[in-house]
N, C-alpha and C. Protein backbone atom coordinates (compact mmCIF):
# COMPACT_ATOMS: atom_id res chain seq x y z
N UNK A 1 1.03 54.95 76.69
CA UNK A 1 1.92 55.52 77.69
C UNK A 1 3.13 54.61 77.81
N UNK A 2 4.38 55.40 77.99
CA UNK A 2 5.49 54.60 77.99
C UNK A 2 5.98 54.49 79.30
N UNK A 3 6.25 55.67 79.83
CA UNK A 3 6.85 56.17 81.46
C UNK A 3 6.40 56.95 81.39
N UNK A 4 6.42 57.00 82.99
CA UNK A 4 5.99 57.62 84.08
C UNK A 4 6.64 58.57 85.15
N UNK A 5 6.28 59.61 85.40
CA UNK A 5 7.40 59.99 86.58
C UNK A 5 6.58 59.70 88.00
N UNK A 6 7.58 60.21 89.05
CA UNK A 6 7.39 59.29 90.63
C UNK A 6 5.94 60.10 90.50
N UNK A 7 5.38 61.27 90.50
CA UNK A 7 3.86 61.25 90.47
C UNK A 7 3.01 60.78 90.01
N UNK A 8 3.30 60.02 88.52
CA UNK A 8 2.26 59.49 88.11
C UNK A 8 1.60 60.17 86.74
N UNK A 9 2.75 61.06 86.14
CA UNK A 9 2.48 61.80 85.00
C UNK A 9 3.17 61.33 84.00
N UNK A 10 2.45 61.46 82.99
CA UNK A 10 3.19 60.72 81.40
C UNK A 10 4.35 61.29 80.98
N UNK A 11 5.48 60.79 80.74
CA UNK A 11 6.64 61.70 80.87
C UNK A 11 7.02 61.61 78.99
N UNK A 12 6.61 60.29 78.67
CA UNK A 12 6.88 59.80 77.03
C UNK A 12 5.45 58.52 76.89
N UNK A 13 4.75 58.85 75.60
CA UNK A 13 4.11 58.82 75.29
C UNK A 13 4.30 58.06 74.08
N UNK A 14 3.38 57.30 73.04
CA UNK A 14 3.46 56.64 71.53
C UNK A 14 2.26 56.51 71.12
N UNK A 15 1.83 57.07 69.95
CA UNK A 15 0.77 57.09 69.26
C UNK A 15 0.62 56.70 67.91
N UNK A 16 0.49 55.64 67.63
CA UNK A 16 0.94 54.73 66.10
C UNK A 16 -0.13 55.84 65.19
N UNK A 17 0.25 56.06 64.32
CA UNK A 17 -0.77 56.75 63.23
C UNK A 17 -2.00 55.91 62.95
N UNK A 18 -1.73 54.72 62.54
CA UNK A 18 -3.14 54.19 61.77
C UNK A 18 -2.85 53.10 63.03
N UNK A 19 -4.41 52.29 62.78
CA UNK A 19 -4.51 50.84 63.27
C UNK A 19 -5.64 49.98 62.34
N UNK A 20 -4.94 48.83 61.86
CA UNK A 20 -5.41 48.28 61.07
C UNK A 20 -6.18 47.06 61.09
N UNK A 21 -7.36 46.78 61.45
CA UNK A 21 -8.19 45.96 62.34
C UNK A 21 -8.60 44.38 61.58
N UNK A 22 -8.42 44.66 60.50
CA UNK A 22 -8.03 43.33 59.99
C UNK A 22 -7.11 42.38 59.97
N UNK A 23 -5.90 43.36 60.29
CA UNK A 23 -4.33 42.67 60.65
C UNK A 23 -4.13 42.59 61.63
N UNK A 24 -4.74 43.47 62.64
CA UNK A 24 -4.59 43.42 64.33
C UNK A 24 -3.36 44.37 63.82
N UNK A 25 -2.61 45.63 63.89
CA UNK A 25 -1.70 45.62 63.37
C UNK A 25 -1.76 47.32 63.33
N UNK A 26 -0.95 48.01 64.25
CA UNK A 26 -0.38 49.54 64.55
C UNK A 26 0.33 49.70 63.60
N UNK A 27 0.70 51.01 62.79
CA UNK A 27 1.24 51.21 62.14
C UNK A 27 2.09 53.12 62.00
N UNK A 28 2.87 52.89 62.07
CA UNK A 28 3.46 54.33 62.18
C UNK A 28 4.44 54.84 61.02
N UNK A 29 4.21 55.50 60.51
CA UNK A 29 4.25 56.05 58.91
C UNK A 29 5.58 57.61 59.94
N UNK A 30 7.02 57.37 59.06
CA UNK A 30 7.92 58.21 58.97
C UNK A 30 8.93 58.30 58.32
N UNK A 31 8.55 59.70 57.26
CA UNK A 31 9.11 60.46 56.28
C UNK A 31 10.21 61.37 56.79
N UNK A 32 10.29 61.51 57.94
CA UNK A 32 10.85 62.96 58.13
C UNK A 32 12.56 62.55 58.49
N UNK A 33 12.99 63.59 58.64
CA UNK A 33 14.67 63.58 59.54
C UNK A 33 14.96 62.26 60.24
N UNK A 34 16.53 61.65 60.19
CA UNK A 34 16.56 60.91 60.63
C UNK A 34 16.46 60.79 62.14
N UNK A 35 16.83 61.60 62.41
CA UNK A 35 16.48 62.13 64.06
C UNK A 35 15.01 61.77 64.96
N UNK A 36 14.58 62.11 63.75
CA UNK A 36 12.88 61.15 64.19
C UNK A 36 13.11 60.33 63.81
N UNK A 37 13.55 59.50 62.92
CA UNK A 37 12.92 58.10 63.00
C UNK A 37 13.60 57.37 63.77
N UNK A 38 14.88 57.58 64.35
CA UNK A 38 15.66 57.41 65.41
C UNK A 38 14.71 57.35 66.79
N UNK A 39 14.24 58.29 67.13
CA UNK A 39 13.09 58.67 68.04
C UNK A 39 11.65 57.57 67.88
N UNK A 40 11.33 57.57 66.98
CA UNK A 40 9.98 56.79 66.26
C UNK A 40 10.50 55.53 66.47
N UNK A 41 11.58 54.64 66.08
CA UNK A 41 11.78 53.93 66.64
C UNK A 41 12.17 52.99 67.75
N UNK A 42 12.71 53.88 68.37
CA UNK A 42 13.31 53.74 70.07
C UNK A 42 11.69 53.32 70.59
N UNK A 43 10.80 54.71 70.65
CA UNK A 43 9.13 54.31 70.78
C UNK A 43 8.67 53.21 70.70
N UNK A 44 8.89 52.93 69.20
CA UNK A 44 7.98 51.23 68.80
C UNK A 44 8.93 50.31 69.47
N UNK A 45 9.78 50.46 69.94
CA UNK A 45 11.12 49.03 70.56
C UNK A 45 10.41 49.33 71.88
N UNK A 46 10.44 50.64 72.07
CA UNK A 46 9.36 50.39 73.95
C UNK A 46 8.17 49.86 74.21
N UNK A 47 7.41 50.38 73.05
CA UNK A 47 5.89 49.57 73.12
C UNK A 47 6.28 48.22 73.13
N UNK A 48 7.33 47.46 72.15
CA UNK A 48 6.93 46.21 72.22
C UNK A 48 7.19 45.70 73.47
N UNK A 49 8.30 46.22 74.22
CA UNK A 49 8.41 45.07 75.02
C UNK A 49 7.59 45.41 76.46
N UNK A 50 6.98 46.62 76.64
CA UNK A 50 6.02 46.93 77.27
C UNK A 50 4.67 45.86 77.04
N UNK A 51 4.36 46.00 75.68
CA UNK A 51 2.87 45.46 75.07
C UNK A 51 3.50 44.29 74.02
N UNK A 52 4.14 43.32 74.70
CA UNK A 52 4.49 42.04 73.39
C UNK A 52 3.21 42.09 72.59
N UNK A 53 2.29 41.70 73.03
CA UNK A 53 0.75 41.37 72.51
C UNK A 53 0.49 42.76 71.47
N UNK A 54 1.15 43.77 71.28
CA UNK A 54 0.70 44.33 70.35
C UNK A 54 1.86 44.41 69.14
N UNK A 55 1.32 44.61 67.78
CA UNK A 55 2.09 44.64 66.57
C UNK A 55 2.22 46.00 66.00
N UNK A 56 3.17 46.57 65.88
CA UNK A 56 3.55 48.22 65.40
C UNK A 56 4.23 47.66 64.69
N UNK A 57 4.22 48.43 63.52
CA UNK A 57 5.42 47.98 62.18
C UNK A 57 5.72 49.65 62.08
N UNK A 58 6.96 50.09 61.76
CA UNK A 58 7.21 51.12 61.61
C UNK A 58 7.27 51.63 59.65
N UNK A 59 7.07 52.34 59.15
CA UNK A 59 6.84 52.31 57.70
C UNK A 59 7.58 53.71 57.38
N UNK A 60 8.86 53.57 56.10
CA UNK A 60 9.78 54.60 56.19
C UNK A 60 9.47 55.11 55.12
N UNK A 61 10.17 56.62 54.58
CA UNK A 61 10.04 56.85 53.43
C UNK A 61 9.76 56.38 52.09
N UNK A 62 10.63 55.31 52.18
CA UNK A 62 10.65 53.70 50.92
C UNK A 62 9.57 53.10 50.58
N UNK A 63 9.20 52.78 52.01
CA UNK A 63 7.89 52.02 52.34
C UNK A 63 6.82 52.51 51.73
N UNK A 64 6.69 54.21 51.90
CA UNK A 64 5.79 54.90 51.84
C UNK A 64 5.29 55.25 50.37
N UNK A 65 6.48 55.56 49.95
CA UNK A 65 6.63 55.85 47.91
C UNK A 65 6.38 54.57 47.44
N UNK A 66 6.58 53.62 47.67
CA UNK A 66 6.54 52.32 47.30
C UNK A 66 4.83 51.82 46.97
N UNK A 67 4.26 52.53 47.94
CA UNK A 67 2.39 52.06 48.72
C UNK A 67 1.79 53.03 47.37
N UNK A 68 2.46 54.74 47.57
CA UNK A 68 2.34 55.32 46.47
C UNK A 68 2.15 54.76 45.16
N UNK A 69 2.81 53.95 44.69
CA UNK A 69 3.52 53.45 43.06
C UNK A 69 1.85 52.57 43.38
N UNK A 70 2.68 51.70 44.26
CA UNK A 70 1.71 50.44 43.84
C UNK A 70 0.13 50.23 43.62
N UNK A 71 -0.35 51.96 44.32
CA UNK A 71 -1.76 52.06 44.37
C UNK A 71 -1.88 52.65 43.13
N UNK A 72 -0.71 53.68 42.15
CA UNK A 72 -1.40 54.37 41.20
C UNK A 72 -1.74 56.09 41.48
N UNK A 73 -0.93 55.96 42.98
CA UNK A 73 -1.17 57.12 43.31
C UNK A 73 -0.16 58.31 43.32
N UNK A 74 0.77 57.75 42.48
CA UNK A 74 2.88 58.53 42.32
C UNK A 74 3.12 57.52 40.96
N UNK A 75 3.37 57.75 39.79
CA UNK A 75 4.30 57.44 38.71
C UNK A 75 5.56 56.60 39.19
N UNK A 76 5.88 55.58 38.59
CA UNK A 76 6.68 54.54 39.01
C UNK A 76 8.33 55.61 38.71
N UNK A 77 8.62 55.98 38.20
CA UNK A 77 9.76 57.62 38.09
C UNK A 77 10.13 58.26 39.58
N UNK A 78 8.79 57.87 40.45
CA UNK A 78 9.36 58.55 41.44
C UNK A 78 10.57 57.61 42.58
N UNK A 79 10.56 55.87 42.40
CA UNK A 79 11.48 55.54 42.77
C UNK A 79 12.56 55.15 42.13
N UNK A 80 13.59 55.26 43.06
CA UNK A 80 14.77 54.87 42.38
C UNK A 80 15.38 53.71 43.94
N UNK A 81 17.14 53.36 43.20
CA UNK A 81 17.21 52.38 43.82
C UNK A 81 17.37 52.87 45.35
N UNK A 82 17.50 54.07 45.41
CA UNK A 82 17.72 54.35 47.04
C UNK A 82 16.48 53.71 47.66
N UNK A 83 15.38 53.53 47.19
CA UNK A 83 14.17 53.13 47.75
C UNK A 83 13.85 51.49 47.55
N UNK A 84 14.71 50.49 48.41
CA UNK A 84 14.08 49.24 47.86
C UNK A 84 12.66 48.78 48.21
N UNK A 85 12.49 47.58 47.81
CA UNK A 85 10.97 47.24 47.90
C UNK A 85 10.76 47.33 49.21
N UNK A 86 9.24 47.61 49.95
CA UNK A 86 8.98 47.53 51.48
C UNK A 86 8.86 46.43 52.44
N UNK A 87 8.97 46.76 53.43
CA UNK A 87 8.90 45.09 54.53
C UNK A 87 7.29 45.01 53.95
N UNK A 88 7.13 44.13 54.07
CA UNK A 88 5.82 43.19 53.82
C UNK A 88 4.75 43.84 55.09
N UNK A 89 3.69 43.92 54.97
CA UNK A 89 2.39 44.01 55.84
C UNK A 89 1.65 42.70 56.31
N UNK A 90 1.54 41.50 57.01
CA UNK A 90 0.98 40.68 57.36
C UNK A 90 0.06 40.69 58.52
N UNK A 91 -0.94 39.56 58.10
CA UNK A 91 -1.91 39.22 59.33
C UNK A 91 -1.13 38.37 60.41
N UNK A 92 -1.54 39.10 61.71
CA UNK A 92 -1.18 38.44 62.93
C UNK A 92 -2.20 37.61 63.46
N UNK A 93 -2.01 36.17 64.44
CA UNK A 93 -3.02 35.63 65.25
C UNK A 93 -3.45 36.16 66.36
N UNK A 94 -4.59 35.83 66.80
CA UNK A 94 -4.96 36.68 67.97
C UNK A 94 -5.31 38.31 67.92
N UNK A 95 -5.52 38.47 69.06
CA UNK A 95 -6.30 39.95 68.92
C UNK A 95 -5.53 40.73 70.07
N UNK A 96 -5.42 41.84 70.11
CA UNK A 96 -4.40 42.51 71.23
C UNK A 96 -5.05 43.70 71.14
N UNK A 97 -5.51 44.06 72.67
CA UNK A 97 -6.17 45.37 73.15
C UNK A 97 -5.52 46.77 72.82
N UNK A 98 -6.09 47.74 72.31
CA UNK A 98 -5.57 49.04 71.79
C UNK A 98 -4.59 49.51 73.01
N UNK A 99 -3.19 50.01 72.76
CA UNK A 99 -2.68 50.29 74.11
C UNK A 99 -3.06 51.79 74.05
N UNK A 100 -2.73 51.95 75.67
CA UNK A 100 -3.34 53.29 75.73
C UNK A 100 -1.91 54.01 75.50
N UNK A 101 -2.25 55.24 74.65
CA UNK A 101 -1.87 55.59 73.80
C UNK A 101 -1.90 57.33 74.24
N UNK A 102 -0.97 58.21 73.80
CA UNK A 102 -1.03 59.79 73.72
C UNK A 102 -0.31 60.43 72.61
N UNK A 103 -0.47 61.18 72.32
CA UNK A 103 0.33 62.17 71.24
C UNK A 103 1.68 61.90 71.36
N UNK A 104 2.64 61.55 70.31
CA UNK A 104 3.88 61.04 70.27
C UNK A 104 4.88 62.15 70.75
């Protein structure tokens, strides 16, 4: 949950796609219009400073074809240079409670 209105109803909401329990580490996967990821990210900039203690990495098209290649699961043909290599995935210290969370 992000905000609230004066009753007490969820007005905006964030729901990371995956969570990755070895990394401690939310993750939100977006392909689509830039308009969302505009949106998708505004989200993850609210969670953080709502939930410092939690880690959302946002993961873009690039990112995504990139995970593709590297598993074997898309022909290396499918990138080109519009797609550079992805931000890195790392382990965080500490452990940070699942935030509560609703449909994005």
């Amino acid at each position: 949950m992000l905000e609230r209105d004066r009753e007490g109803n969820t007005v905006q909401a964030f729901a990371p796609d995956f969570y990755l329990p070895a990394y401690d580490q939310y993750i939100e996967i977006t392909t689509l219009s830039q308009k969302l990821v505009t949106k998708k990210n505004r989200k993850a900039r609210r969670l953080r400073q709502l939930h410092p203690e939690v880690d959302v990495k946002v993961l873009y098209q690039r990112d995504y074809l990139h995970l593709l290649v590297k598993y074997g699961l898309e022909p290396p043909s499918q990138l080109t240079d519009d797609f550079p290599a992805p931000a890195g995935l790392g382990p965080r210290s500490g452990t940070a409670p699942a935030p509560e969370a609703e449909s994005a």
